[in-house]
N, C-alpha and C. Protein backbone atom coordinates (compact mmCIF):
# COMPACT_ATOMS: atom_id res chain seq x y z
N UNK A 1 87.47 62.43 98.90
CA UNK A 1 87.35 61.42 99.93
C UNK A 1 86.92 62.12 101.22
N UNK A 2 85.98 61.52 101.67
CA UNK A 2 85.51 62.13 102.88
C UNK A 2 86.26 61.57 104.69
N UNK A 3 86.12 62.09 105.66
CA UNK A 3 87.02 61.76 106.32
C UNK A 3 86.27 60.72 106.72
N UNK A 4 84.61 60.02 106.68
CA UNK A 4 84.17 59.03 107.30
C UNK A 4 85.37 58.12 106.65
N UNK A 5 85.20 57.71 105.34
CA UNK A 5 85.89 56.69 104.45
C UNK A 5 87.43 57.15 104.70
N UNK A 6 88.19 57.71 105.42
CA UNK A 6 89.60 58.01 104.93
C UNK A 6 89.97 56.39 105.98
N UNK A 7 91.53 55.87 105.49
CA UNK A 7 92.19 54.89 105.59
C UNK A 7 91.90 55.43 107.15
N UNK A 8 92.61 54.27 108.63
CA UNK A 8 92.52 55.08 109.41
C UNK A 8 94.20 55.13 109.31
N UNK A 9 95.16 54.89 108.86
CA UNK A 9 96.73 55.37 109.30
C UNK A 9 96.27 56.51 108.99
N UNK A 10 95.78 57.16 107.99
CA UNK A 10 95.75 58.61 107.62
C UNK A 10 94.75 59.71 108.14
N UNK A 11 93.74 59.16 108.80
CA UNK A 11 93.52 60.11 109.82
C UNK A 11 93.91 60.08 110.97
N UNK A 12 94.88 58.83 111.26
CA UNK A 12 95.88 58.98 112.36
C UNK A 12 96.82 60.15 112.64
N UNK A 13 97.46 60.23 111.02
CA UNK A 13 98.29 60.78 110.70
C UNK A 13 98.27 61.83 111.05
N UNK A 14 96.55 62.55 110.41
CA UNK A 14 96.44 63.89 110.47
C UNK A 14 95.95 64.60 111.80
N UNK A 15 95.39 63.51 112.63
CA UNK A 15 95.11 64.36 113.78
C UNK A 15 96.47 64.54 114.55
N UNK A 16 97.52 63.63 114.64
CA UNK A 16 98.76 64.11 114.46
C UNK A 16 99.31 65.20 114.22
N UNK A 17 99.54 65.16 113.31
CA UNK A 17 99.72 66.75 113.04
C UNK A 17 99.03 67.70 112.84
N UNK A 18 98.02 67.59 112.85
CA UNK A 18 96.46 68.88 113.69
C UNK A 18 97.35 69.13 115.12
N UNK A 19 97.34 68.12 116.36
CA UNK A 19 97.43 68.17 117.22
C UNK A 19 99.16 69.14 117.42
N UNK A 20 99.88 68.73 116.39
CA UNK A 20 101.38 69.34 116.87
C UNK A 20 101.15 70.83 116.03
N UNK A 21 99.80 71.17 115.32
CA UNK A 21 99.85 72.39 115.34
C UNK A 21 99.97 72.51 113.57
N UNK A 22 100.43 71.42 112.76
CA UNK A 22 100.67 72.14 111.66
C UNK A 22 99.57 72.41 110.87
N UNK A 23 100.17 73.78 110.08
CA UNK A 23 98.70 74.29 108.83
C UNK A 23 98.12 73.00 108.21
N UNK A 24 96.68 73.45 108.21
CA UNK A 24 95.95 72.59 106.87
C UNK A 24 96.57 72.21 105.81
N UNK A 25 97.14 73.64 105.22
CA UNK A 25 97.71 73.45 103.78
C UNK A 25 98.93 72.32 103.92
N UNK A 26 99.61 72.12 104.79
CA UNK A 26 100.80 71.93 105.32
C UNK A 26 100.58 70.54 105.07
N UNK A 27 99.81 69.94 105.95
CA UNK A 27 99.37 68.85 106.16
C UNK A 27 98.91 67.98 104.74
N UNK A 28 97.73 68.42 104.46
CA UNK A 28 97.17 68.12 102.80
C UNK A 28 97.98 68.11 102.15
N UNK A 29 99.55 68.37 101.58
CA UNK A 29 100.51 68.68 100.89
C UNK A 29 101.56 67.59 101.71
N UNK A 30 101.87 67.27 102.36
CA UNK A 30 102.34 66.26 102.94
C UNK A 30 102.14 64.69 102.69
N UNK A 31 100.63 64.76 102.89
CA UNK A 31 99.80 63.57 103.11
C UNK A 31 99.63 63.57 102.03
N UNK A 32 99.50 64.47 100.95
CA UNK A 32 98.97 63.89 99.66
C UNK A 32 97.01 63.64 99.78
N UNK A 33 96.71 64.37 100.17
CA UNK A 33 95.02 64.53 100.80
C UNK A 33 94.35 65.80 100.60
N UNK A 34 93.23 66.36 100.40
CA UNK A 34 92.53 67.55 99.90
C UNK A 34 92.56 68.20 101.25
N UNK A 35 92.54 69.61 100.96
CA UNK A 35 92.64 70.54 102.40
C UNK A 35 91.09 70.37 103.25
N UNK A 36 90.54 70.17 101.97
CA UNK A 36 88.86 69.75 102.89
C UNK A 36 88.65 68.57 103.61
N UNK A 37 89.68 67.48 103.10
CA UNK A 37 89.59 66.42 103.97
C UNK A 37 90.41 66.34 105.87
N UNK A 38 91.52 67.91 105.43
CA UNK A 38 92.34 67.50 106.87
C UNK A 38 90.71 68.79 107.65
N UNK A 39 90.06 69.62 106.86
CA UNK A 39 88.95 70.20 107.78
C UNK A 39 88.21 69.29 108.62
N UNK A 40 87.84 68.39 107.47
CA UNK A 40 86.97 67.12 108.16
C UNK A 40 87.04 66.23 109.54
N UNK A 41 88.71 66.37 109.17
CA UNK A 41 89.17 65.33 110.54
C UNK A 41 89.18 66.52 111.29
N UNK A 42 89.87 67.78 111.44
CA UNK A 42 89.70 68.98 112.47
C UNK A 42 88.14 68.69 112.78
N UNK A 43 87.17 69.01 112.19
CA UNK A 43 86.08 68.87 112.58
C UNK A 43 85.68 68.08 113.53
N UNK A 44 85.73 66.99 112.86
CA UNK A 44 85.68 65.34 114.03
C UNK A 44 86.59 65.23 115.05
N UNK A 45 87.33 66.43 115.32
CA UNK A 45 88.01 66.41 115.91
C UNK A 45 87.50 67.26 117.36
N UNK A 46 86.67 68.15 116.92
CA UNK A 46 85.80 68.92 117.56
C UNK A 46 86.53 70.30 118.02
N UNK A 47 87.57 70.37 116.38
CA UNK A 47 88.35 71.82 116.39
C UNK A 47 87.84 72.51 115.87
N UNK A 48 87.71 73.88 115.59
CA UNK A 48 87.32 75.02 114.68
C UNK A 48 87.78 74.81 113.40
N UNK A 49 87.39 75.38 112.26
CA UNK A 49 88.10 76.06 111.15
C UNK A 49 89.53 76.55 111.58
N UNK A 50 90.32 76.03 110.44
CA UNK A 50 91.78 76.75 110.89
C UNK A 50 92.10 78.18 110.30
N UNK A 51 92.15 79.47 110.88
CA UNK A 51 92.43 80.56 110.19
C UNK A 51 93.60 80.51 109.39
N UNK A 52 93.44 81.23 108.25
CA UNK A 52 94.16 81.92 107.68
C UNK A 52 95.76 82.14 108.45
N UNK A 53 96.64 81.69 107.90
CA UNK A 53 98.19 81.99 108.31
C UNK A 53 98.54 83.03 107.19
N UNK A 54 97.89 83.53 106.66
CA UNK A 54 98.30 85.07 106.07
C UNK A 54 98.68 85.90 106.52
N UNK A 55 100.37 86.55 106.59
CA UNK A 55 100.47 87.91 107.22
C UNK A 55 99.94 89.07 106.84
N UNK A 56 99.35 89.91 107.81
CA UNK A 56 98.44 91.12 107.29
C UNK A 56 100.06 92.09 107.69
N UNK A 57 100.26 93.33 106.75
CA UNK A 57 101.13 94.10 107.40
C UNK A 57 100.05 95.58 107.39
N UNK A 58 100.63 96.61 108.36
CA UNK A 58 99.80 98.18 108.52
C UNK A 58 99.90 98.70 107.40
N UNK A 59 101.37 99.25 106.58
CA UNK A 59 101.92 99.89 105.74
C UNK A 59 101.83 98.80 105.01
N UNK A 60 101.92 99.64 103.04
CA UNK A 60 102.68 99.60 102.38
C UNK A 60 104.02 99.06 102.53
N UNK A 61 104.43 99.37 102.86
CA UNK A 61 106.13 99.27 103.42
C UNK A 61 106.54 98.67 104.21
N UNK A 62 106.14 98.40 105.15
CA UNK A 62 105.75 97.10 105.90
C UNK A 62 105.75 96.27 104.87
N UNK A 63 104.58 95.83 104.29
CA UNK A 63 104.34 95.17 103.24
C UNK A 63 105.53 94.69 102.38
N UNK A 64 106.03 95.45 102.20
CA UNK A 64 107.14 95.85 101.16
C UNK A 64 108.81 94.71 102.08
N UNK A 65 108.66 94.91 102.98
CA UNK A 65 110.03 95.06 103.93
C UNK A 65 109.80 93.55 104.54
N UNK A 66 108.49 93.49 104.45
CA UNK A 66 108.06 91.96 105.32
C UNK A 66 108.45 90.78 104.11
N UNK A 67 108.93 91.28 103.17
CA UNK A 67 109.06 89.79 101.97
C UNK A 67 110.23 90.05 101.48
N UNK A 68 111.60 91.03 102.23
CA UNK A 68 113.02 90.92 101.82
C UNK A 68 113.73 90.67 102.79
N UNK A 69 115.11 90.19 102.32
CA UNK A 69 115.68 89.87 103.27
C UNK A 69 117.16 90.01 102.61
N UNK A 70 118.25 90.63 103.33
CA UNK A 70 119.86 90.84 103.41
C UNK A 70 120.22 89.87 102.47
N UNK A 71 120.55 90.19 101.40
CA UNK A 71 121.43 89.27 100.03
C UNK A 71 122.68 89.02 100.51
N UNK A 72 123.35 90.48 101.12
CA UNK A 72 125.28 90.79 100.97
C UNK A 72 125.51 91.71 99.71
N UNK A 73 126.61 92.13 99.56
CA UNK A 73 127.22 93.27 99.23
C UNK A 73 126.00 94.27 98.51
N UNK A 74 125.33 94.70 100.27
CA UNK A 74 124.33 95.43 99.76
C UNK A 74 122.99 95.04 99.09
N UNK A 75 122.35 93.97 98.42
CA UNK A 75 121.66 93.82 97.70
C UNK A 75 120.38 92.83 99.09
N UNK A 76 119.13 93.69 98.37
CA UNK A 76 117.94 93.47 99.23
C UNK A 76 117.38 91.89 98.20
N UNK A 77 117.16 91.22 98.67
CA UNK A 77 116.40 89.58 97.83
C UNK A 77 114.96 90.04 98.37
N UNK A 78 114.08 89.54 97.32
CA UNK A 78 112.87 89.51 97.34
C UNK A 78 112.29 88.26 97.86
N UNK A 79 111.64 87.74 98.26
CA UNK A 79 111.00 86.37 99.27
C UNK A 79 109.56 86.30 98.79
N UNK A 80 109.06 87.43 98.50
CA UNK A 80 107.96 86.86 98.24
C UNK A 80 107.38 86.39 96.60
N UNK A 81 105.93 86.58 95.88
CA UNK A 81 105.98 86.12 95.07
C UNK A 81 106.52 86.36 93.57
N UNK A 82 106.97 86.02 92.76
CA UNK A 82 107.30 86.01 91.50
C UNK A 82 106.04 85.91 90.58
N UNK A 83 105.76 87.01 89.57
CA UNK A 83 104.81 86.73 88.59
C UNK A 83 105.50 87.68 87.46
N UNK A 84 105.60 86.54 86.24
CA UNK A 84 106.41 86.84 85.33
C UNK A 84 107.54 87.63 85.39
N UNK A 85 108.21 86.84 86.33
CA UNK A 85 109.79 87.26 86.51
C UNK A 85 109.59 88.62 87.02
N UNK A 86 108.66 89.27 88.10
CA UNK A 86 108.52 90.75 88.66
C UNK A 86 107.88 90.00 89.86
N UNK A 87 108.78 90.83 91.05
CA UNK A 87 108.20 90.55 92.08
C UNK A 87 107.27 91.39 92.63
N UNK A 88 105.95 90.63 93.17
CA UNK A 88 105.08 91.06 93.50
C UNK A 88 104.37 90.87 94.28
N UNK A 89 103.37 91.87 95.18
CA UNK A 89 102.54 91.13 96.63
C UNK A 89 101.44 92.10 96.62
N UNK A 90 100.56 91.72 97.57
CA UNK A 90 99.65 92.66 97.46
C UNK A 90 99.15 92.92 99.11
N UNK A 91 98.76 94.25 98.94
CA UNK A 91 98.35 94.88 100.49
C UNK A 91 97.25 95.35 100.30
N UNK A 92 96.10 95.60 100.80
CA UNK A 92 94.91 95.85 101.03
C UNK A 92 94.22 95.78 99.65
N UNK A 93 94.16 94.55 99.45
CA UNK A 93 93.71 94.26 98.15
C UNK A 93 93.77 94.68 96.83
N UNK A 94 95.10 95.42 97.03
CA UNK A 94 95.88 95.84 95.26
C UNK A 94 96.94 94.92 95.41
N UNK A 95 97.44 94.65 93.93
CA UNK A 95 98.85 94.08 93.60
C UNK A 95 99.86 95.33 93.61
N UNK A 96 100.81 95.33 94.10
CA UNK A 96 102.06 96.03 93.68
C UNK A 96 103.83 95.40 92.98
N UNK A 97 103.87 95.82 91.97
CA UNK A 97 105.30 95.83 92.03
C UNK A 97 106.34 96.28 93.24
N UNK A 98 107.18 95.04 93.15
CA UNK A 98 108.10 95.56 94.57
C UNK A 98 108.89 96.16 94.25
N UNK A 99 109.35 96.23 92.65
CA UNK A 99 110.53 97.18 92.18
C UNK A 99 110.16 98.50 92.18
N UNK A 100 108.72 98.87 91.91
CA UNK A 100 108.10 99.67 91.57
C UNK A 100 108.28 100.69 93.00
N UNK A 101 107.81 100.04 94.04
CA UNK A 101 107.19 100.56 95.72
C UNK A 101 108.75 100.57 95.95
N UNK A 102 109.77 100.00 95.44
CA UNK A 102 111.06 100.41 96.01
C UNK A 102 111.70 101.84 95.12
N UNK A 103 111.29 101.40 94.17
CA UNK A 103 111.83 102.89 92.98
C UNK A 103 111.12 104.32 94.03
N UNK A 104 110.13 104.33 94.51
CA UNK A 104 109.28 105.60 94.82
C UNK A 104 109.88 105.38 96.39
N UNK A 105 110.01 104.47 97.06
CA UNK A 105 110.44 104.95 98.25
C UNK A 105 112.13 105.89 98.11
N UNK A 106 112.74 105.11 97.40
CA UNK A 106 113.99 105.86 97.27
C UNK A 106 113.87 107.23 96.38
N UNK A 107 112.92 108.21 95.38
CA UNK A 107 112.88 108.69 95.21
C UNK A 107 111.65 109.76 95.34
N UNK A 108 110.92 109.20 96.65
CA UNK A 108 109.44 110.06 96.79
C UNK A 108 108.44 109.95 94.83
N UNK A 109 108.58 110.14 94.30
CA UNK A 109 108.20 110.02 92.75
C UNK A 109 107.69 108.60 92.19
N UNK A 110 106.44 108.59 91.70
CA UNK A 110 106.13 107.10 91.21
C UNK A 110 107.31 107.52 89.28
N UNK A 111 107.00 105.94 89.30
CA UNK A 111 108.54 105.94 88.29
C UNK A 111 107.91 106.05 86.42
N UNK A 112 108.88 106.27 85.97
CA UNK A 112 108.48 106.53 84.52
C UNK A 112 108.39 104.93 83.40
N UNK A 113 107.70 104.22 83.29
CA UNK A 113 108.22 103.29 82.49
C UNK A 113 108.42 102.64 83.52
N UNK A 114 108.69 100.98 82.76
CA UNK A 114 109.07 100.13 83.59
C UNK A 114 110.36 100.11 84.90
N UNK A 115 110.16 99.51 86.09
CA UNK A 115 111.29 99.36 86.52
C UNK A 115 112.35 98.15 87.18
N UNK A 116 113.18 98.64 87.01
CA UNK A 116 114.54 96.93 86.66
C UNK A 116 115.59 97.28 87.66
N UNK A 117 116.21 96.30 88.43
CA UNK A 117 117.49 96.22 89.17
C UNK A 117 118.48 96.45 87.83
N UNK A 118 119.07 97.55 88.06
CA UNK A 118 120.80 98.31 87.78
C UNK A 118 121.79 97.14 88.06
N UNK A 119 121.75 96.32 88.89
CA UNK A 119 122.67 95.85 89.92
C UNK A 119 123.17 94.68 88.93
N UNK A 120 122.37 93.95 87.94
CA UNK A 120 122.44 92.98 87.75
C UNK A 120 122.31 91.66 88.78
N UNK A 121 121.56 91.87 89.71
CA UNK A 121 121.02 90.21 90.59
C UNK A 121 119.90 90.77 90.18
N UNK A 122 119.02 89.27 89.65
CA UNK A 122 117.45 89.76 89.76
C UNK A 122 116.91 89.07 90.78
N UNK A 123 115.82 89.86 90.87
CA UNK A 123 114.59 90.13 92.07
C UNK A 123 115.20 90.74 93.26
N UNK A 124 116.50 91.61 93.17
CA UNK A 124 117.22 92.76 94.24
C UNK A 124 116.03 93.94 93.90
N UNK A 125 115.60 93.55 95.12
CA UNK A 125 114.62 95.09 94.86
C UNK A 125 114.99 96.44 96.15
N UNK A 126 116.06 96.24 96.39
CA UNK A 126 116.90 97.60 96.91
C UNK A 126 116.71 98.36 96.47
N UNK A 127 115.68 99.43 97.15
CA UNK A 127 115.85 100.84 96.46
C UNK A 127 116.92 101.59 95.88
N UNK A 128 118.16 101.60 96.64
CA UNK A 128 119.08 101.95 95.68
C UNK A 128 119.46 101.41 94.38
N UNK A 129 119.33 99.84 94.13
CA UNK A 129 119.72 99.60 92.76
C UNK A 129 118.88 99.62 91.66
N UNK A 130 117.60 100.34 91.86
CA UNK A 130 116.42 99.72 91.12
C UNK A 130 116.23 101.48 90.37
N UNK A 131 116.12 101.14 88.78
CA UNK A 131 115.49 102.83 88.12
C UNK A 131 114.44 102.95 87.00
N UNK A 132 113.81 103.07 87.20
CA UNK A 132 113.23 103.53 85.86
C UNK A 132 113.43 104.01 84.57
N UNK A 133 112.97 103.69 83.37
CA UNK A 133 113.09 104.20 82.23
C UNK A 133 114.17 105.30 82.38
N UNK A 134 113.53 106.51 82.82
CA UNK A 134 113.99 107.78 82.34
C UNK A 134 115.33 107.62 83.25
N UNK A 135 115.60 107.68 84.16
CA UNK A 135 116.22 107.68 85.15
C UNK A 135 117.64 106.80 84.45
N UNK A 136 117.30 105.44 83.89
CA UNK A 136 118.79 104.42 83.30
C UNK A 136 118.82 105.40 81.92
N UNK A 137 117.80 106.06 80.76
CA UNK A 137 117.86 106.42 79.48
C UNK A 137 119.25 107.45 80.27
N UNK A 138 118.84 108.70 81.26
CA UNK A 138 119.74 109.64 81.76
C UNK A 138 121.20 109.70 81.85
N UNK A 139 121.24 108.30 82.89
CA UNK A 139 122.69 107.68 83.40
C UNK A 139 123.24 107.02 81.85
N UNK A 140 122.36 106.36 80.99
CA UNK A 140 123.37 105.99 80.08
C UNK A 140 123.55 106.91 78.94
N UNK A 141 122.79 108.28 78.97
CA UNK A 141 123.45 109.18 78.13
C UNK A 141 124.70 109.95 78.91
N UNK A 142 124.79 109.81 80.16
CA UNK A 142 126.17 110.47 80.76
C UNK A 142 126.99 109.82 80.06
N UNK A 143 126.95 108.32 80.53
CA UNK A 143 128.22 107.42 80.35
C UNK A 143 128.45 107.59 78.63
N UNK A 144 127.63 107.40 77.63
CA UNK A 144 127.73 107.82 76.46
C UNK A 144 129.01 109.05 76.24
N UNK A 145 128.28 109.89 76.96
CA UNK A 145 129.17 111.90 76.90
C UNK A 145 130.55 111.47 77.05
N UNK A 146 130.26 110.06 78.27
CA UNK A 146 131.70 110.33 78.82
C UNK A 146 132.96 109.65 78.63
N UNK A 147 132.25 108.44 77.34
CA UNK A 147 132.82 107.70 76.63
C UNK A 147 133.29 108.31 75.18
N UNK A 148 132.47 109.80 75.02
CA UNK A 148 132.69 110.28 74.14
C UNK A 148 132.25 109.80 72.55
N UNK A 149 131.23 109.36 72.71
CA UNK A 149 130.42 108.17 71.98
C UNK A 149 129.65 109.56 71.00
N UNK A 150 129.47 109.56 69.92
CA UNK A 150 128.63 110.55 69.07
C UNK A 150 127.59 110.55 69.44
N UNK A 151 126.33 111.67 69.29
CA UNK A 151 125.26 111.72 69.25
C UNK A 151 124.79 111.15 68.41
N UNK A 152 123.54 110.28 68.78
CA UNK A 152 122.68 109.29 67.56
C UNK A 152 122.33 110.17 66.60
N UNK A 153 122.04 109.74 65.44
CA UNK A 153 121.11 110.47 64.35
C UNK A 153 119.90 110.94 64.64
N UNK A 154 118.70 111.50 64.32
CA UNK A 154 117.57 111.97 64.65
C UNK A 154 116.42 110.81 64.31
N UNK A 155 117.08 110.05 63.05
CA UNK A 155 116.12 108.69 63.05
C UNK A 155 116.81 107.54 62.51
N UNK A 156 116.06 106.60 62.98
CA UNK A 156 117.02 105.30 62.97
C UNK A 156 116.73 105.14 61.20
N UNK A 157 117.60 103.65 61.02
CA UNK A 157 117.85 103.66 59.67
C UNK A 157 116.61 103.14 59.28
N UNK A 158 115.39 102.94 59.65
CA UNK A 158 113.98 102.47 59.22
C UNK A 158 113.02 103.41 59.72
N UNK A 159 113.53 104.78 59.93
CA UNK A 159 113.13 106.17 59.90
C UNK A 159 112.29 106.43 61.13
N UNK A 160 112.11 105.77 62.42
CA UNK A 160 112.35 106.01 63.40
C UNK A 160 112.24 107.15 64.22
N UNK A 161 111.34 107.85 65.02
CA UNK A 161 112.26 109.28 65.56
C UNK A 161 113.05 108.60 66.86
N UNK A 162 113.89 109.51 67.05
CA UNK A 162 114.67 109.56 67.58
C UNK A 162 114.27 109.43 69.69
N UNK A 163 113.58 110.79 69.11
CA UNK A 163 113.48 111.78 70.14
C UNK A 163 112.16 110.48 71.03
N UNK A 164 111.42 109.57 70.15
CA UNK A 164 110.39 109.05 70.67
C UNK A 164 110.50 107.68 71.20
N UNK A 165 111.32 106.92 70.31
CA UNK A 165 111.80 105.47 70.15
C UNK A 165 113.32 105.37 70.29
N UNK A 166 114.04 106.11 70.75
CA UNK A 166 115.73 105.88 71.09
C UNK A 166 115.59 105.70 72.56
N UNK A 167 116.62 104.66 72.72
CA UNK A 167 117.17 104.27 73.82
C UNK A 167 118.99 104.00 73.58
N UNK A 168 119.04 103.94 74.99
CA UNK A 168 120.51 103.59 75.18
C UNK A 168 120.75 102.24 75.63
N UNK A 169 121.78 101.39 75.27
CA UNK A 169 122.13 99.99 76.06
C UNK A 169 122.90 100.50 77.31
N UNK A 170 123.53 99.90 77.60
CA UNK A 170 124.29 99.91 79.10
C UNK A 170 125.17 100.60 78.85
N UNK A 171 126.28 100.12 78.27
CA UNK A 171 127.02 100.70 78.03
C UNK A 171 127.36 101.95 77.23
N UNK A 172 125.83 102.67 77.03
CA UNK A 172 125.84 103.91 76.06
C UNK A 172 125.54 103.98 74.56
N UNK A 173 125.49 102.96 73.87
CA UNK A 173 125.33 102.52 72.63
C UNK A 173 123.69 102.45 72.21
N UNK A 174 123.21 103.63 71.54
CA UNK A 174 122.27 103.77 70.91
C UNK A 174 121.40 102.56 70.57
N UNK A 175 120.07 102.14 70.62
CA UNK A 175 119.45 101.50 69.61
C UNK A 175 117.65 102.03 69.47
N UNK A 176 117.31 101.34 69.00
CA UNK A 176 115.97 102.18 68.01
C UNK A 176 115.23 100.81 69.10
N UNK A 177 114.26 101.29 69.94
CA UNK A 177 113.08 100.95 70.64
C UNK A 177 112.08 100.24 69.63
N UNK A 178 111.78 100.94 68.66
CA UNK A 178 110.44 100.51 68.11
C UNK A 178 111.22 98.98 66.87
N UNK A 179 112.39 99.01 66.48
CA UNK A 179 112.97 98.01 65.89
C UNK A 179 113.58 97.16 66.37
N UNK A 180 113.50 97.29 68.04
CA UNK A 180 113.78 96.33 68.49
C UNK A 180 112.64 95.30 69.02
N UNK A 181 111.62 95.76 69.45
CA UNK A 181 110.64 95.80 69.66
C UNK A 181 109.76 94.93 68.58
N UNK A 182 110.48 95.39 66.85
CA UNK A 182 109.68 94.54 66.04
C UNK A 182 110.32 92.86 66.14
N UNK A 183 111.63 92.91 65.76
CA UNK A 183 112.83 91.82 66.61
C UNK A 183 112.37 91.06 66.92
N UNK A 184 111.68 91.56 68.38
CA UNK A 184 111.38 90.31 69.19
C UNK A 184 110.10 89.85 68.51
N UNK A 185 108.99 90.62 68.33
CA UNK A 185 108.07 90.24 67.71
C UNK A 185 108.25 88.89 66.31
N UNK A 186 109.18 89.24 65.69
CA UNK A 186 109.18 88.23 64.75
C UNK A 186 110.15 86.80 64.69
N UNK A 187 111.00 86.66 65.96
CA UNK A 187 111.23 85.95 66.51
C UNK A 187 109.85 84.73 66.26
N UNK A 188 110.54 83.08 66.24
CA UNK A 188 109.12 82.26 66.63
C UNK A 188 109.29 81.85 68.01
């Protein structure tokens, strides 16, 4: 719909709220109207194009710091976007993981394998609660030692190595990566 033909309550509406300032997107999503139609009335309005309300940040980290915000007992919340349950944003035209850019700030080191909040809250992307592969495999072979839990076998019972496809659960308890892995696969 073009803005010659729009109802006039609704380009009432919108120079309305053009005039008190709100975004395009804002507006069109309100009104229930295409973002090209609230341009139209800006236009006829004898306003500019509305820029971009995108925050640009300098840093990385910036970047990073500009989309969390104070959970409580310690834990950083993520604000910005979610894509497949990993939070994520992007700065000078790369995507980053935020668990990822938090794992390496707290340890200078980009990370081994995927990385996951320890903490149990998800999308806490606090550098402190967040580890990588190698880093949780480590901590849960302590807790293993220190539970006094046996050393796994060298291959799982569907012959497995060990050394390639073992992991630990949380609590220290061995399981075979590549059979779990089939598991889910045959799941429907």
């Amino acid at each position: 719909m073009t803005a010659r033909r729009l109802a006039e309550q609704t380009r009432t509406a919108i120079e309305e709220l053009v005039r008190d300032g709100a975004p395009s997107r804002a507006i069109a999503r309100r009104l229930g109207v295409n973002r090209s139609t609230v341009a139209a009335v800006r236009s006829g309005m004898g306003l500019p194009p509305q820029r971009s309300a995108r925050r640009t940040f300098p840093t990385l980290v910036a970047a990073f710091r500009g989309r969390t915000e104070p959970a409580g007992a310690g834990h950083l919340r993520w604000t910005g976007r979610i894509a497949q349950g990993v939070p994520v944003f992007w700065h000078r035209r790369q995507q980053y993981s935020a668990y990822r850019v938090a794992f390496t700030l707290r340890t200078g080191r980009p990370p081994d394998g995927p990385v996951k909040p320890e903490c149990g809250q998800r999308q806490c992307v606090e550098p402190t609660h967040v580890d990588d592969t190698a880093t949780r495999q480590r901590d849960r072979a302590m807790l293993a030692a220190l539970l006094g839990r046996p050393e796994p076998a060298e291959r799982c019972a569907q012959g497995h190595d060990r050394a390639v496809h073992g992991r630990l659960l949380p609590d220290g308890r061995p399981y075979c990566n590549a059979c779990a892995r089939g598991q889910r696969e045959a799941r429907p």
